[in-house]
C-alpha atoms as a PDB file:
ATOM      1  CA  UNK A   1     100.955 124.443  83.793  1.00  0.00           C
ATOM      2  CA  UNK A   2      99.754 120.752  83.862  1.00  0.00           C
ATOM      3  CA  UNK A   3     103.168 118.281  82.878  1.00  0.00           C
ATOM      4  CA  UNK A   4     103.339 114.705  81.891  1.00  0.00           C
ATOM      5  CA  UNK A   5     106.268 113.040  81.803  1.00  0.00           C
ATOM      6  CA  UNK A   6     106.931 109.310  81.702  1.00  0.00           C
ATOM      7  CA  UNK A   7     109.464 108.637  84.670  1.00  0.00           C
ATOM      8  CA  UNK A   8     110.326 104.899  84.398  1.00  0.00           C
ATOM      9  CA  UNK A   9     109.697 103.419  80.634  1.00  0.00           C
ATOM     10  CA  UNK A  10     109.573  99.693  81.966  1.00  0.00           C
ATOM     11  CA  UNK A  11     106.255  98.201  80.155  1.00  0.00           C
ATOM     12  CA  UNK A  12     104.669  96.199  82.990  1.00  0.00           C
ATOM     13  CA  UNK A  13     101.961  94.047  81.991  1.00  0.00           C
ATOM     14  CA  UNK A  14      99.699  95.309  84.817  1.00  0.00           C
ATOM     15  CA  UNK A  15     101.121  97.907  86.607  1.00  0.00           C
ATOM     16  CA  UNK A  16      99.414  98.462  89.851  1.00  0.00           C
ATOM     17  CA  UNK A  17      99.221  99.631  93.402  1.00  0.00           C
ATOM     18  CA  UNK A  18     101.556 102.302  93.455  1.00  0.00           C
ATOM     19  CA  UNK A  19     102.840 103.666  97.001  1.00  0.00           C
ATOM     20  CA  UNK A  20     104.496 106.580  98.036  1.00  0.00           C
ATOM     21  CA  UNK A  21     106.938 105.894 100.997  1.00  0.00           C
ATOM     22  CA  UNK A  22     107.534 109.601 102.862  1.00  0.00           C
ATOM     23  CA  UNK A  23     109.726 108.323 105.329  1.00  0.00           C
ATOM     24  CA  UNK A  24     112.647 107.207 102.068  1.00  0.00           C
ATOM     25  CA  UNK A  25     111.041 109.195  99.530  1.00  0.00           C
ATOM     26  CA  UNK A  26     110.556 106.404  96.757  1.00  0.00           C
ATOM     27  CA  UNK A  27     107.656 105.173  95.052  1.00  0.00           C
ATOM     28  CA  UNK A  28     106.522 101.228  94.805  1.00  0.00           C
ATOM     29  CA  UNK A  29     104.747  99.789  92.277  1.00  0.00           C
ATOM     30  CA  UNK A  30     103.856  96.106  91.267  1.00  0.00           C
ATOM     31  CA  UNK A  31     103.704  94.144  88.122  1.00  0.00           C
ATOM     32  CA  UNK A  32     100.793  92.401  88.978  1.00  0.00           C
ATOM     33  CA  UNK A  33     100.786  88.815  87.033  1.00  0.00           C
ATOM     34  CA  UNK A  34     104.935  88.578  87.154  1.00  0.00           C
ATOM     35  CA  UNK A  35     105.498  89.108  91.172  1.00  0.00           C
ATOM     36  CA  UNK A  36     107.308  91.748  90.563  1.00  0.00           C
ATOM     37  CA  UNK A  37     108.138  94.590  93.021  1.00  0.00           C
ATOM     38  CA  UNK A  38     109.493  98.326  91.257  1.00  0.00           C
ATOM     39  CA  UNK A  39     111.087 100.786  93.751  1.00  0.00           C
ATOM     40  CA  UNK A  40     111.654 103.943  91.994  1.00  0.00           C
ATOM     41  CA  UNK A  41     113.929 107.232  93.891  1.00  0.00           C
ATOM     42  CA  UNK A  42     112.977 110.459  92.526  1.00  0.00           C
ATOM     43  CA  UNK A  43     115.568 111.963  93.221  1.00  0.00           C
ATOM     44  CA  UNK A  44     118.509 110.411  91.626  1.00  0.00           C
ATOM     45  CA  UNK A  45     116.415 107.763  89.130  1.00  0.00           C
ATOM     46  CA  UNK A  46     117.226 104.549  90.501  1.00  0.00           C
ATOM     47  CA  UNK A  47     115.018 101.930  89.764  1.00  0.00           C
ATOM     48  CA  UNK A  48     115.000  98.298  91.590  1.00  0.00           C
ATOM     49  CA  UNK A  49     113.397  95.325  90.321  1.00  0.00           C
ATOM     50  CA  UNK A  50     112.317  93.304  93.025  1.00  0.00           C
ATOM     51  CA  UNK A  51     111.272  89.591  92.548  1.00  0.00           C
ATOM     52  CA  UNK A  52     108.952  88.341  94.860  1.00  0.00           C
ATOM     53  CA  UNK A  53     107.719  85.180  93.099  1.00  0.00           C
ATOM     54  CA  UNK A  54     104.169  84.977  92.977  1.00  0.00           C
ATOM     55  CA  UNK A  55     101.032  86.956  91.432  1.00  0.00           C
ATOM     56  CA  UNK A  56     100.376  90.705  93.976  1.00  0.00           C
ATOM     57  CA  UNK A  57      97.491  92.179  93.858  1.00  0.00           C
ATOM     58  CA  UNK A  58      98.247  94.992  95.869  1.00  0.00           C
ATOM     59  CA  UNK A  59     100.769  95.806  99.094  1.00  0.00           C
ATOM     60  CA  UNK A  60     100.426  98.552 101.774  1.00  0.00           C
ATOM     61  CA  UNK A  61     103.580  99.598 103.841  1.00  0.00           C
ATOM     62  CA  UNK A  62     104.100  98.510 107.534  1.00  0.00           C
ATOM     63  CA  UNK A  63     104.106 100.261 110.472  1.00  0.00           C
ATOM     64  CA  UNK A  64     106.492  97.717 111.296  1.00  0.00           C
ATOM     65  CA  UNK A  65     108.860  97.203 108.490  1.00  0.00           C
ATOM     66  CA  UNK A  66     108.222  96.299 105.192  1.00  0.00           C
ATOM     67  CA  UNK A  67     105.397  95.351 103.240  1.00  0.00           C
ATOM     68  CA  UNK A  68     101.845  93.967 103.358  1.00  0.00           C
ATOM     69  CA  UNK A  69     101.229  91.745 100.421  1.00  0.00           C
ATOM     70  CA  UNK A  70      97.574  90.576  98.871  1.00  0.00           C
ATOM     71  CA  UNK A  71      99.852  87.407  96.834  1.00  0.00           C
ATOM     72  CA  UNK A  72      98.528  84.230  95.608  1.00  0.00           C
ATOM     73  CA  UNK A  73      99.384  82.300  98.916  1.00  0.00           C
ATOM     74  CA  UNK A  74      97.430  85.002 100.876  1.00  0.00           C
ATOM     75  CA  UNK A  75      97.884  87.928 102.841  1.00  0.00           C
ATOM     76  CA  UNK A  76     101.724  88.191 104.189  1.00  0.00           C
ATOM     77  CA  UNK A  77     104.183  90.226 105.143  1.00  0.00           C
ATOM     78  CA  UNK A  78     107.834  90.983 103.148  1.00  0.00           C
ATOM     79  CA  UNK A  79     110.881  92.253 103.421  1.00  0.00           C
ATOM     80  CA  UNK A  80     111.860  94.315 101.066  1.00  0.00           C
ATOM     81  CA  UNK A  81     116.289  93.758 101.421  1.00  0.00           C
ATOM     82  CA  UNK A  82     116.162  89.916 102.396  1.00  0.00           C
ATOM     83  CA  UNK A  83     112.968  88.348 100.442  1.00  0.00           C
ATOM     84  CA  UNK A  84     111.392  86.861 103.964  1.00  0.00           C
ATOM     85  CA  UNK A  85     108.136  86.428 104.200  1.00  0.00           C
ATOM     86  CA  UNK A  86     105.149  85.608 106.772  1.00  0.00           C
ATOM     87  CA  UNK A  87     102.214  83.886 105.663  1.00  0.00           C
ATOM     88  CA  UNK A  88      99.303  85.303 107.850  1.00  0.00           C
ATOM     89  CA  UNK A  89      96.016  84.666 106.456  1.00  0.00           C
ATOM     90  CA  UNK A  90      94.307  83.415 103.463  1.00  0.00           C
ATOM     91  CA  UNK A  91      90.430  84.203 103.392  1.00  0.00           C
ATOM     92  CA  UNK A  92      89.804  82.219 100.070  1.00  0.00           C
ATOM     93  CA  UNK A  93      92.147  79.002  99.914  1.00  0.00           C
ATOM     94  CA  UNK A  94      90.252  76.850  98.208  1.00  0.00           C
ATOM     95  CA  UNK A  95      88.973  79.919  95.544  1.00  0.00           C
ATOM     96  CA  UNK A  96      91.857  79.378  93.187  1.00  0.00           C
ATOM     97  CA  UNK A  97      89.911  80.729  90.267  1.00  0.00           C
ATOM     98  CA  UNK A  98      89.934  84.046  91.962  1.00  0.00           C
ATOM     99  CA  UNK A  99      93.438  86.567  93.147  1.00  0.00           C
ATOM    100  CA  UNK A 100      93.857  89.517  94.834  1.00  0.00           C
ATOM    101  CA  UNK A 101      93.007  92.671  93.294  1.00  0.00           C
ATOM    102  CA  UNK A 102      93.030  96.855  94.728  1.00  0.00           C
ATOM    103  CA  UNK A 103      94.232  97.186  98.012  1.00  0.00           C
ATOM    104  CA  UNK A 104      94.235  99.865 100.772  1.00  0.00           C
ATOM    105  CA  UNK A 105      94.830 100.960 104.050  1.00  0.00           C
ATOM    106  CA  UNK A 106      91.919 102.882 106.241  1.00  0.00           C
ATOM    107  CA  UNK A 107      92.806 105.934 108.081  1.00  0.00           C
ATOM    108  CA  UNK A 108      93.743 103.598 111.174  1.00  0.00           C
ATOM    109  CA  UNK A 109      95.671 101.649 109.441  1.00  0.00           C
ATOM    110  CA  UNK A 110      93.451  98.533 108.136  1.00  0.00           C
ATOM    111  CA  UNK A 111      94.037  96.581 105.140  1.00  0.00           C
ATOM    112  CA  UNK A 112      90.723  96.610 102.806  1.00  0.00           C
ATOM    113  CA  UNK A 113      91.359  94.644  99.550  1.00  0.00           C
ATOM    114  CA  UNK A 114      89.399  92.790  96.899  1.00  0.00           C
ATOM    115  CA  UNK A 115      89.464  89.027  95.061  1.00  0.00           C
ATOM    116  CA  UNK A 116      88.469  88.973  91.291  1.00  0.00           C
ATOM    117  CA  UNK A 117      87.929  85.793  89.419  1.00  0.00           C
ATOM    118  CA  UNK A 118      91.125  85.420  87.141  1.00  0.00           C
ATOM    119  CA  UNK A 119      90.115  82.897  84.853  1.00  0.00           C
ATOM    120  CA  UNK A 120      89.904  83.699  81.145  1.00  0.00           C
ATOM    121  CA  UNK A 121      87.597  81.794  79.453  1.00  0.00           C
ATOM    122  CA  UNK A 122      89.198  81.123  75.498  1.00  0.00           C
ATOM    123  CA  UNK A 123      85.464  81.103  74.904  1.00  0.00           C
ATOM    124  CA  UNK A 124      85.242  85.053  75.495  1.00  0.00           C
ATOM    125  CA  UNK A 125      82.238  84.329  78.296  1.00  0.00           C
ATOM    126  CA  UNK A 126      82.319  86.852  81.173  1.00  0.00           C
ATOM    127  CA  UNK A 127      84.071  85.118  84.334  1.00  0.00           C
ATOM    128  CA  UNK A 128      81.468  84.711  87.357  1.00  0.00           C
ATOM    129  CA  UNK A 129      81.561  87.336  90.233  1.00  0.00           C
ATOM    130  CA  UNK A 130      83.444  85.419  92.917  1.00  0.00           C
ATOM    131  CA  UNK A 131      85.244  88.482  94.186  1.00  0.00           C
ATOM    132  CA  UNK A 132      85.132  90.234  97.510  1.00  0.00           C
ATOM    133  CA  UNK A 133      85.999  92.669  99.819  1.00  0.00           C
ATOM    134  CA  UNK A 134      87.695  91.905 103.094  1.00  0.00           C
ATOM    135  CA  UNK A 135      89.175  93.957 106.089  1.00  0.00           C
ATOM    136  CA  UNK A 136      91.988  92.840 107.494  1.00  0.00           C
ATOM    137  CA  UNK A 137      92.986  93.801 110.830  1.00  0.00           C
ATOM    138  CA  UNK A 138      96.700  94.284 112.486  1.00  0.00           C
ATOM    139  CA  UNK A 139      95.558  91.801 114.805  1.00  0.00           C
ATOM    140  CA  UNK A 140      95.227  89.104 112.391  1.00  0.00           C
ATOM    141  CA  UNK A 141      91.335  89.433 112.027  1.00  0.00           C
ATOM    142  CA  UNK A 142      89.800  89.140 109.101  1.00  0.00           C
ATOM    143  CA  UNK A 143      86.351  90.629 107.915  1.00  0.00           C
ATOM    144  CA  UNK A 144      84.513  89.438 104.917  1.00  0.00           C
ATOM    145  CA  UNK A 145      82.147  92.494 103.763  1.00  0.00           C
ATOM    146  CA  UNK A 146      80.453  92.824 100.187  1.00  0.00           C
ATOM    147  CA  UNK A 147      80.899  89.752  97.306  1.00  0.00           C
ATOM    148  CA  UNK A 148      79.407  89.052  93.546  1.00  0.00           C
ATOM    149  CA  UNK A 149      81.857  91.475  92.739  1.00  0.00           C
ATOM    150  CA  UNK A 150      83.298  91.073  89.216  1.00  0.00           C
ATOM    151  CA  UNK A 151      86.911  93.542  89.262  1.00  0.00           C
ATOM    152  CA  UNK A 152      87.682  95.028  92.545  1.00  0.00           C
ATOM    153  CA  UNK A 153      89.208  98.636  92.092  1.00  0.00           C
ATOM    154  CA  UNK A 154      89.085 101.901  93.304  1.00  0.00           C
ATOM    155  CA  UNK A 155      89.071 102.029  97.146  1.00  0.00           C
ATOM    156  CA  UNK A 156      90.071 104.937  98.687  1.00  0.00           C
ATOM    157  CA  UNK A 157      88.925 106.987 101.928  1.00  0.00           C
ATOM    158  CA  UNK A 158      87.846 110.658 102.358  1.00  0.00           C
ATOM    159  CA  UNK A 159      90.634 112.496 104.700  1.00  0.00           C
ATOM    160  CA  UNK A 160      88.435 112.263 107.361  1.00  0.00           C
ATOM    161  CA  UNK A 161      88.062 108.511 106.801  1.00  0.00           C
ATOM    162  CA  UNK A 162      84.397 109.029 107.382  1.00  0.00           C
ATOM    163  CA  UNK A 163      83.570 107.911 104.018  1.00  0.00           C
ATOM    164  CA  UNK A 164      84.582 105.022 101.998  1.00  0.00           C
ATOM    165  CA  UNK A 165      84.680 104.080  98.200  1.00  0.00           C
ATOM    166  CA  UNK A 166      84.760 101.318  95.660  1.00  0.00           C
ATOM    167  CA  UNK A 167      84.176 100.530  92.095  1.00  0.00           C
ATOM    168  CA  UNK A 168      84.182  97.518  89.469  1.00  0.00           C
ATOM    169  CA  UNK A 169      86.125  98.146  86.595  1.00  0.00           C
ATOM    170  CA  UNK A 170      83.729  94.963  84.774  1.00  0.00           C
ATOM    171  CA  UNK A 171      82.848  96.576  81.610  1.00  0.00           C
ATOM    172  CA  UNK A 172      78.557  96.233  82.165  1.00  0.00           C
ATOM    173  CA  UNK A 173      78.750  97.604  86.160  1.00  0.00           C
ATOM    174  CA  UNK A 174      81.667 100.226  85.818  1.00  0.00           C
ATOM    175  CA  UNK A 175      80.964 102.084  88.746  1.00  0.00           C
ATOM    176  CA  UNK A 176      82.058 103.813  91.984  1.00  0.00           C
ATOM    177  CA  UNK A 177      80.178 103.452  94.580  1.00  0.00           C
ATOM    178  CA  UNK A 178      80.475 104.915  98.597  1.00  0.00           C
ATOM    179  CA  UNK A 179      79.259 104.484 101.859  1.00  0.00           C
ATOM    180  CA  UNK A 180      79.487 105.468 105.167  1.00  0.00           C
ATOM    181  CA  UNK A 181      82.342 104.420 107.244  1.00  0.00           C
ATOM    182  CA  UNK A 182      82.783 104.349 110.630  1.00  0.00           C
ATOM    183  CA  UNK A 183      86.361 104.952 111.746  1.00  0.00           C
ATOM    184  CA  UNK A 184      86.326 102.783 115.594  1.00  0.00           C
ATOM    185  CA  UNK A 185      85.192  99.751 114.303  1.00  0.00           C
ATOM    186  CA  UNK A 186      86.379  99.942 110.607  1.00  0.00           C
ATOM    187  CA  UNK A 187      82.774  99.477 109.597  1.00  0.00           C
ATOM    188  CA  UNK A 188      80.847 100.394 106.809  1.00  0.00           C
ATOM    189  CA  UNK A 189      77.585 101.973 108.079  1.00  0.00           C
ATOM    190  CA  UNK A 190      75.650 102.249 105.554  1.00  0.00           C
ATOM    191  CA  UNK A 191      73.956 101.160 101.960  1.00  0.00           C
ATOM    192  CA  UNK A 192      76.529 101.618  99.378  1.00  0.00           C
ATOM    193  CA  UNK A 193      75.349 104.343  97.265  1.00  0.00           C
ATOM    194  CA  UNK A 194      76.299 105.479  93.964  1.00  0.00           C
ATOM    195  CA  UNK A 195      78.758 107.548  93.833  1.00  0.00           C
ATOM    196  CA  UNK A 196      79.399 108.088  90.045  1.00  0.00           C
ATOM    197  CA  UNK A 197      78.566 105.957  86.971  1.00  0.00           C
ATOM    198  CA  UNK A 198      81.419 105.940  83.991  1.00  0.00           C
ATOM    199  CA  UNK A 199      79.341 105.325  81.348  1.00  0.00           C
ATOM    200  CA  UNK A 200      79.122 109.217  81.130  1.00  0.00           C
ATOM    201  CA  UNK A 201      83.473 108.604  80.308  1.00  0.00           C
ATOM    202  CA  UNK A 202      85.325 107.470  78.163  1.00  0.00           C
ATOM    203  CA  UNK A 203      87.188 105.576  80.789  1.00  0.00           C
ATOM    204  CA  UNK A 204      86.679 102.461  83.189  1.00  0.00           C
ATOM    205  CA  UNK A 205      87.124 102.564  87.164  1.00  0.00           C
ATOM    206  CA  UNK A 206      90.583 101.367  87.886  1.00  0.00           C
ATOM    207  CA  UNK A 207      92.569 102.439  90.980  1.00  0.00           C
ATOM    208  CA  UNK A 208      91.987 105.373  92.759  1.00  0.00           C
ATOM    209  CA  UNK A 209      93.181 107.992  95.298  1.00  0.00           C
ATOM    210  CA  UNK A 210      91.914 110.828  96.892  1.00  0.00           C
ATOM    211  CA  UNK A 211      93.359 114.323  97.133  1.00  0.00           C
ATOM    212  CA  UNK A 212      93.750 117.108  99.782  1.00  0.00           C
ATOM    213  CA  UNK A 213      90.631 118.755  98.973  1.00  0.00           C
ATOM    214  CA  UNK A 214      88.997 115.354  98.934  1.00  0.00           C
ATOM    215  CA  UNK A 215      88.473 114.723  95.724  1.00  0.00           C
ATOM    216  CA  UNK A 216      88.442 111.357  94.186  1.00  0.00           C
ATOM    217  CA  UNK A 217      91.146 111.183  91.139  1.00  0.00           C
ATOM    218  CA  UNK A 218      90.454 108.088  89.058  1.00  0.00           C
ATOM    219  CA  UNK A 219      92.345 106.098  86.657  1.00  0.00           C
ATOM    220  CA  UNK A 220      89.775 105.866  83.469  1.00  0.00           C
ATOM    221  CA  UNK A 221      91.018 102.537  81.691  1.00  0.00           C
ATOM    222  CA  UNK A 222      90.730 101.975  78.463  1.00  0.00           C
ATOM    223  CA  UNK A 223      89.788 105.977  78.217  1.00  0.00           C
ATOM    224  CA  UNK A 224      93.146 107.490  77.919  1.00  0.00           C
ATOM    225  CA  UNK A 225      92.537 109.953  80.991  1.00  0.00           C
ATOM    226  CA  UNK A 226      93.120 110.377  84.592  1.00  0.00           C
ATOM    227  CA  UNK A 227      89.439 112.066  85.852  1.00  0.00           C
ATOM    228  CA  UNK A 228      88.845 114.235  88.977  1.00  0.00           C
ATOM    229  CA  UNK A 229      85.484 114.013  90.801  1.00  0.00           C
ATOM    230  CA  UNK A 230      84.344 116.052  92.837  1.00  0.00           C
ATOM    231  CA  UNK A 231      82.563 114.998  96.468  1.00  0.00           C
ATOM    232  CA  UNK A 232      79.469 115.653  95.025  1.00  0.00           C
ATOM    233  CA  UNK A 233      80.227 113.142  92.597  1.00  0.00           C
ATOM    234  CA  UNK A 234      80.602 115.535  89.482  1.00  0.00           C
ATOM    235  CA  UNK A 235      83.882 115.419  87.249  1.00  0.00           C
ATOM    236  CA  UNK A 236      85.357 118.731  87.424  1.00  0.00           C
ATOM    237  CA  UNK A 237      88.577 118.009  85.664  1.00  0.00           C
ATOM    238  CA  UNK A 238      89.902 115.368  83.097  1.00  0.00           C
ATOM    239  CA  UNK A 239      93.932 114.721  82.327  1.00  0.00           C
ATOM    240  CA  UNK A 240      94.280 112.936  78.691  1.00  0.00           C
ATOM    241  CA  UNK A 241      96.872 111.090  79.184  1.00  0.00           C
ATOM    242  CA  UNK A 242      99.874 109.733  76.877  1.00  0.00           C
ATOM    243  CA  UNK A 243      98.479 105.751  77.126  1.00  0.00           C
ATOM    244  CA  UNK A 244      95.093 104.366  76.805  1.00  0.00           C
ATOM    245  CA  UNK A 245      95.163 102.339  80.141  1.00  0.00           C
ATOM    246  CA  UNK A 246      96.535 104.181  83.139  1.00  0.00           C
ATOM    247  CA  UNK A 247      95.366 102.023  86.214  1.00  0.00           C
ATOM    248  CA  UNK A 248      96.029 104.294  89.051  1.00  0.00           C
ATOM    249  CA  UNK A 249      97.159 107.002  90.408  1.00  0.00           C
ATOM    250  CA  UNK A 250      98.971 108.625  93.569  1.00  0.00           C
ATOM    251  CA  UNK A 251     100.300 111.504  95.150  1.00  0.00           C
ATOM    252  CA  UNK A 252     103.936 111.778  96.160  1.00  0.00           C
ATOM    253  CA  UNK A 253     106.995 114.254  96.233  1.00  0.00           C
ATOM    254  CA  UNK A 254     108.274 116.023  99.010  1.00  0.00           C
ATOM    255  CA  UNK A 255     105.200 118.090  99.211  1.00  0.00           C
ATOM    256  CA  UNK A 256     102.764 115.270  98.090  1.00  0.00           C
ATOM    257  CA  UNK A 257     102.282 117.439  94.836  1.00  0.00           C
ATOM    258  CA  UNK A 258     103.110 115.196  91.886  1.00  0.00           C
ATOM    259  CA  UNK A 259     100.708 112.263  91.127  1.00  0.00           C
ATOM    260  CA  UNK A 260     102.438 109.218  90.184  1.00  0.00           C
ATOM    261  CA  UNK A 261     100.446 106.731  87.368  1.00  0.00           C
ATOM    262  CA  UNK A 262     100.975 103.231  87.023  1.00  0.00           C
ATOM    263  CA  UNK A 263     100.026 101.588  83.097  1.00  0.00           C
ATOM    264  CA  UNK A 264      99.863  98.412  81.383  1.00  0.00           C
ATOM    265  CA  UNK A 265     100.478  96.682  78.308  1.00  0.00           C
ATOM    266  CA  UNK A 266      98.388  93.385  78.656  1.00  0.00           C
ATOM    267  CA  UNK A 267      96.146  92.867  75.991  1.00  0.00           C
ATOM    268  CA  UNK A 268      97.453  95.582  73.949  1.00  0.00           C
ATOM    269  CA  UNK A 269      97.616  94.342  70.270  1.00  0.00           C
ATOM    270  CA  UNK A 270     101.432  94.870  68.181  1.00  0.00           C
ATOM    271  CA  UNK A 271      99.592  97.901  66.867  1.00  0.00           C
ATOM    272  CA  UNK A 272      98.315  99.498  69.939  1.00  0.00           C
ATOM    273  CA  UNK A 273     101.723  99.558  71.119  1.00  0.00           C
ATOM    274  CA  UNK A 274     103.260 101.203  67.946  1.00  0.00           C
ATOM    275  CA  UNK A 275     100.780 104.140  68.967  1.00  0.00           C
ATOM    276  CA  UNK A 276     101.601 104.658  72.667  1.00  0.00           C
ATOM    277  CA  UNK A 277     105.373 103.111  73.513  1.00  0.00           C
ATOM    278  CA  UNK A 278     105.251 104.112  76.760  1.00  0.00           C
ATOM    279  CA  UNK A 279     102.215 102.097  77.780  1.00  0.00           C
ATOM    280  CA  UNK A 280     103.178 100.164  81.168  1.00  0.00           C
ATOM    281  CA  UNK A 281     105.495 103.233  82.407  1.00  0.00           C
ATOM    282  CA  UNK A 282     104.763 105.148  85.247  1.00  0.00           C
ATOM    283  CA  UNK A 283     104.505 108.248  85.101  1.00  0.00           C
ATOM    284  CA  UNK A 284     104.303 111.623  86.660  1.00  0.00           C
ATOM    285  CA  UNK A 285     101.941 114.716  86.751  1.00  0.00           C
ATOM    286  CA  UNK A 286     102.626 118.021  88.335  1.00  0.00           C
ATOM    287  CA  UNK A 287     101.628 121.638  88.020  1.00  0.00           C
ATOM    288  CA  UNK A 288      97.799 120.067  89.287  1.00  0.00           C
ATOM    289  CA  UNK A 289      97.643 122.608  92.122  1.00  0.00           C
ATOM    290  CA  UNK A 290      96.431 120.160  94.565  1.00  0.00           C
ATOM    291  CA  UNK A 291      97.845 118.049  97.003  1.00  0.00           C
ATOM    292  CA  UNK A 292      96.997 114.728  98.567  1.00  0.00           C
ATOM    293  CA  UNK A 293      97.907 112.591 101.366  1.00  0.00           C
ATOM    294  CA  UNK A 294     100.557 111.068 103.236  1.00  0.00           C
ATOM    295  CA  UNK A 295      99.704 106.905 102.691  1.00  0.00           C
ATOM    296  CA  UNK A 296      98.364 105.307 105.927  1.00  0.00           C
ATOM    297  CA  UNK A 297     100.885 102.081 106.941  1.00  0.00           C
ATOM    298  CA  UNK A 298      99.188  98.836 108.224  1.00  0.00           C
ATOM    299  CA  UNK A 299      99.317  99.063 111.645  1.00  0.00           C
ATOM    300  CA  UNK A 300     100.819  95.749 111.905  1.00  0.00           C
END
């Protein structure tokens, strides 16, 4: 039997990028527009704030320690117990309209992640599509790839890592797309394709993850549900969940059985909130019967 249970109640204002660390068993977590960093243990409930100072997008674990930030002063690394960081790269320094969105690691341990323009206009105009994608490399390289994107979100990999998705959570494209990927070179090789459209959901693309079976679970923003699709790109299973924007979600647990969802609470009106209090929380999912997989660290 499918249970959903709210396992931190901390209302982040854009909860993101959740992580599952094997090697400690503990699941991270940002608050996107406060620089925050949540470290949550399982098994006995404790739950770490940790400040880090400055807007992150998204973070992958390193194969050498620590993290891999996407932050406003560009791509760095961090240490998690002392707060010391490396700058190493900034694609977009003179951009500062546009941050760091969805982040994740290929199956050879690559850094893909996505810009978005952040402005909001008082006017209620659409901001322009500034964002991109970029690959960044444990040697320091980094590879722009696709741009006029509006909201970055959704990259995952098959388990094979022979196929690569994406999405735009922008409320006129809301779509996943996928390509070809070619695992050597960290290349994708070919046309991106459509992979599914959510106007057929109630839901926007947010984050994403892929399972075990390797099928692509999707956080439907906005739609109150967590939605499975299938390779073939055809939902074969929907979770309503407790809050109306879950942004993404992730396997974890000793077994990698229990999928972890990160929330939010910005731009939720007074009376929203009355409706779902535990909108920002993260919570957890289990009795799916699938598994997914272990996360991939930078290689860096």
């Amino acid at each position: 039997m499918v249970k959903i249970e709210c396992v931190v109640d901390v209302p982040s204002r854009i909860g993101e990028s959740p992580v599952w660390d094997s090697r400690t068993q503990t699941l991270l977590w940002v608050d996107i527009p406060v620089g925050i960093i949540h470290r949550f243990t399982p098994a006995d409930g404790k739950h770490q704030q940790i400040e880090h100072g400055e807007k992150i997008g998204s973070f992958a674990l390193r194969e050498n320690g620590g993290l891999l930030i996407a932050g406003d002063s560009g791509l760095q690394t961090f240490d998690l117990e002392t707060g010391a960081r490396t700058i190493l790269h900034h694609p977009e320094p003179d951009m500062t309209m546009n941050r760091f969105n969805d982040g994740v690691t290929d199956n050879q341990g690559r850094f893909w992640v996505g810009t978005m323009n952040d402005n909001k206009d008082v006017r209620g105009t659409a901001p322009e599509p500034t964002g991109r994608f970029y690959r960044f490399d444990p040697d320091g390289t980094c590879m722009p790839w696709k741009d006029n994107i509006y909201t970055p979100n959704g990259m995952t990999f098959s388990p094979d890592g022979k196929r690569m998705y994406f999405a735009d959570s922008f409320p006129e494209r809301r779509t996943i797309w996928m390509c070809d990927y070619d695992t050597d070179t960290g290349t994708p090789i070919s046309d991106p394709a459509v992979f599914f459209d959510t106007h057929a959901i109630a839901g926007r693309p947010d984050g994403a993850c892929v399972d075990a079976e390797g099928c692509y679970w999707m956080a439907g923003v906005g739609g109150w549900q967590i939605v499975r699709i299938t390779p073939q790109g055809v939902v074969d299973r929907i979770i309503e969940m407790p809050v109306e924007k879950p942004t993404k979600p992730i396997f974890g647990g000793p077994n990698l059985d229990v999928m972890y969802i990160t929330s939010l609470v910005q731009g939720l009106s007074e009376a929203d909130r009355a409706t779902q209090p535990l909108a920002g929380g993260v919570f957890a999912i289990t009795g799916l019967g699938v598994g997914g997989l272990d996360h991939v660290r930078f290689a860096g």
